[in-house]
Protein backbone atom coordinates (compact mmCIF):
# COMPACT_ATOMS: atom_id res chain seq x y z
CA UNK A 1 0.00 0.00 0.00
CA UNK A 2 1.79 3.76 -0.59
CA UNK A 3 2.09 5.88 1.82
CA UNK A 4 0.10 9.05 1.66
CA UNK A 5 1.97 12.07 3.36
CA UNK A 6 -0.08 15.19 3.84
CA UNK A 7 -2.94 14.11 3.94
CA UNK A 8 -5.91 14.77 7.32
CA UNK A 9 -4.67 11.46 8.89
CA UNK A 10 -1.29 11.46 8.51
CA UNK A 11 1.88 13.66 9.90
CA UNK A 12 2.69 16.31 7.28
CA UNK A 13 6.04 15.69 5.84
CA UNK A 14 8.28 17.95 4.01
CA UNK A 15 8.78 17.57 0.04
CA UNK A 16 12.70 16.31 0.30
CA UNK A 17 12.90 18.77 -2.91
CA UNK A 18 12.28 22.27 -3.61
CA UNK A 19 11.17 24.41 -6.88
CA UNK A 20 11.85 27.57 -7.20
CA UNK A 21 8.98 30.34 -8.27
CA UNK A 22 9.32 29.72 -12.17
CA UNK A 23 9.21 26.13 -12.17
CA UNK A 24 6.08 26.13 -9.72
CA UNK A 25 4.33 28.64 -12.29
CA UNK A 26 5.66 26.32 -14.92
CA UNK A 27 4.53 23.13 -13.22
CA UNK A 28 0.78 24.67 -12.22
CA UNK A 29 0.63 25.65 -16.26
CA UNK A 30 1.54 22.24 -17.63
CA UNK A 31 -1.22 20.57 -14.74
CA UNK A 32 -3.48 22.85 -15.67
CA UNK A 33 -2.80 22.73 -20.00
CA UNK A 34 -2.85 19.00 -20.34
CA UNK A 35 -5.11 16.82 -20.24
CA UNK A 36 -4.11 14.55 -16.98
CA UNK A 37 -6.42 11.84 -15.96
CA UNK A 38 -7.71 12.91 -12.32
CA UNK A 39 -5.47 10.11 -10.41
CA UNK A 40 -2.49 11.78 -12.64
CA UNK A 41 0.37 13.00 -9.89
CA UNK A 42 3.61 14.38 -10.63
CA UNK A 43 6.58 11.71 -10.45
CA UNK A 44 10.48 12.59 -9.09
CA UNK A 45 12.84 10.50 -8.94
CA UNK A 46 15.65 9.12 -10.97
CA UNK A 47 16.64 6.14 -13.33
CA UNK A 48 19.56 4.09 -14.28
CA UNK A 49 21.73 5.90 -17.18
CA UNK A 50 22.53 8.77 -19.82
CA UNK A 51 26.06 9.80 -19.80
CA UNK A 52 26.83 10.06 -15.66
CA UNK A 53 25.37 6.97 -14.69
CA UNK A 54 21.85 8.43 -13.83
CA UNK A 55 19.38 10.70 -15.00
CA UNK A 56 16.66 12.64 -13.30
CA UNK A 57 12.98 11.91 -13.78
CA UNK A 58 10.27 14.49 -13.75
CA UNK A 59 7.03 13.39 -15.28
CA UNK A 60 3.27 12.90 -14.70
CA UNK A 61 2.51 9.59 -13.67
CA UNK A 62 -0.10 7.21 -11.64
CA UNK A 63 0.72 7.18 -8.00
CA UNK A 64 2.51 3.19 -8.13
CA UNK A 65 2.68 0.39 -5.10
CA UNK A 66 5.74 1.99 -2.57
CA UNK A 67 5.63 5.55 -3.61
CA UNK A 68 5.51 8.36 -0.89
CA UNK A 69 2.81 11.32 -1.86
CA UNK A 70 3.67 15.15 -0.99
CA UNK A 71 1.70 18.16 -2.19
CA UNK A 72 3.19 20.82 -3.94
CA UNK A 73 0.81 23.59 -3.68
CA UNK A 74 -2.07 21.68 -5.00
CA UNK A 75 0.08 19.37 -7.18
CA UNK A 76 0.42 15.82 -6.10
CA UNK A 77 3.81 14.86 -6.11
CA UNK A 78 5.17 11.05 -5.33
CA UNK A 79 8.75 9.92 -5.10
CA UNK A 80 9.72 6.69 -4.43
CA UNK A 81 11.43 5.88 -0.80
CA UNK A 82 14.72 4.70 -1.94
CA UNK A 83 15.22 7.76 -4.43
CA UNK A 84 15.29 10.30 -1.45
CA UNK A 85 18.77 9.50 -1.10
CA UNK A 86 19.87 10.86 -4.68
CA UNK A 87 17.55 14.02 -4.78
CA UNK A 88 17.47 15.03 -1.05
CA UNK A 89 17.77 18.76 -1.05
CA UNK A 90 17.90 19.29 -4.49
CA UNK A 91 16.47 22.51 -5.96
CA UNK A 92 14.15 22.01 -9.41
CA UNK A 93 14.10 25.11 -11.41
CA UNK A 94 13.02 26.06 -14.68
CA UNK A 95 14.92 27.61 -17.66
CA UNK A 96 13.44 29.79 -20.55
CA UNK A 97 16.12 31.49 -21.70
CA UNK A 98 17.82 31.70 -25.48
CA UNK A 99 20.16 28.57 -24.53
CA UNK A 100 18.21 26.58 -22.30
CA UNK A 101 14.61 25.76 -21.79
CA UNK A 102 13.53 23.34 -19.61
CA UNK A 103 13.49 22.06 -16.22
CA UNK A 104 17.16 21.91 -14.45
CA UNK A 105 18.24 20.22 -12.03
CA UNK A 106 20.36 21.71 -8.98
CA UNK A 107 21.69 18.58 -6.73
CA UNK A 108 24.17 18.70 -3.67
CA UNK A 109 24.64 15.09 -4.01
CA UNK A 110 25.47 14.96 -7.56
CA UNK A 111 29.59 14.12 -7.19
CA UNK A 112 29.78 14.39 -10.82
CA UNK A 113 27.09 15.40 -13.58
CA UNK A 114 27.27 15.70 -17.46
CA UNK A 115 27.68 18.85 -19.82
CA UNK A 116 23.80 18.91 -20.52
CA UNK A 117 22.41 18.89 -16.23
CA UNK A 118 20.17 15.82 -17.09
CA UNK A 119 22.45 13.14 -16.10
CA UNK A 120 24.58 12.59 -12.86
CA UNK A 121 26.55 10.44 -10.33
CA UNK A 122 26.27 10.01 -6.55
């Protein structure tokens, strides 16, 4: 069964990472643009390769068997337990610039990441 944090009858638990302003605005705009089944919740994590060894994962999903669920101002978010470890603290912004656009990816525990932010070590 997955655990439901912040909800009435559990003990509110902090989101283990943080988005700045723009990529909250982005985030609410995309939830709000696209048409996301009701149970759809927003998904953080990471997965096994690109060029560093592992890459970051930020997607809409369905809430799976073993994730943990947070709210981010009105935006479900689940992460699964045992990627805390690789994201704890890390900061989610977004880009929009002439060079980048996109979400990146600010981690303290990333010991070695690739030219392009999306991929990273621990």
């Amino acid at each position: 069964m997955s655990e439901v944090v912040n909800s009435p009858e559990t003990k509110t638990e902090a989101l283990p990472v943080t988005f700045t302003e723009t990529a909250k605005e982005e985030l609410h705009r995309l939830h709000a643009n696209l048409e996301l089944k009701e149970e759809s919740v927003l998904r953080i994590g990471v997965k096994g390769g690109g060029c560093s060894g592992m890459s970051y994962l930020l997607a809409f999903d369905k809430m799976e068997e073993g994730d943990k669920l947070y709210d981010l101002e009105g935006i479900p978010v689940v992460m699964k337990k045992a990627h805390v470890m690789y994201v704890l603290g890390m900061e989610v912004d977004w880009e929009h610039g002439l060079s980048n656009r996109g979400f990146s990816f600010n981690n303290p525990n990333a010991t070695e990441t690739c030219g392009c932010g999306q991929s990273f070590s621990a």
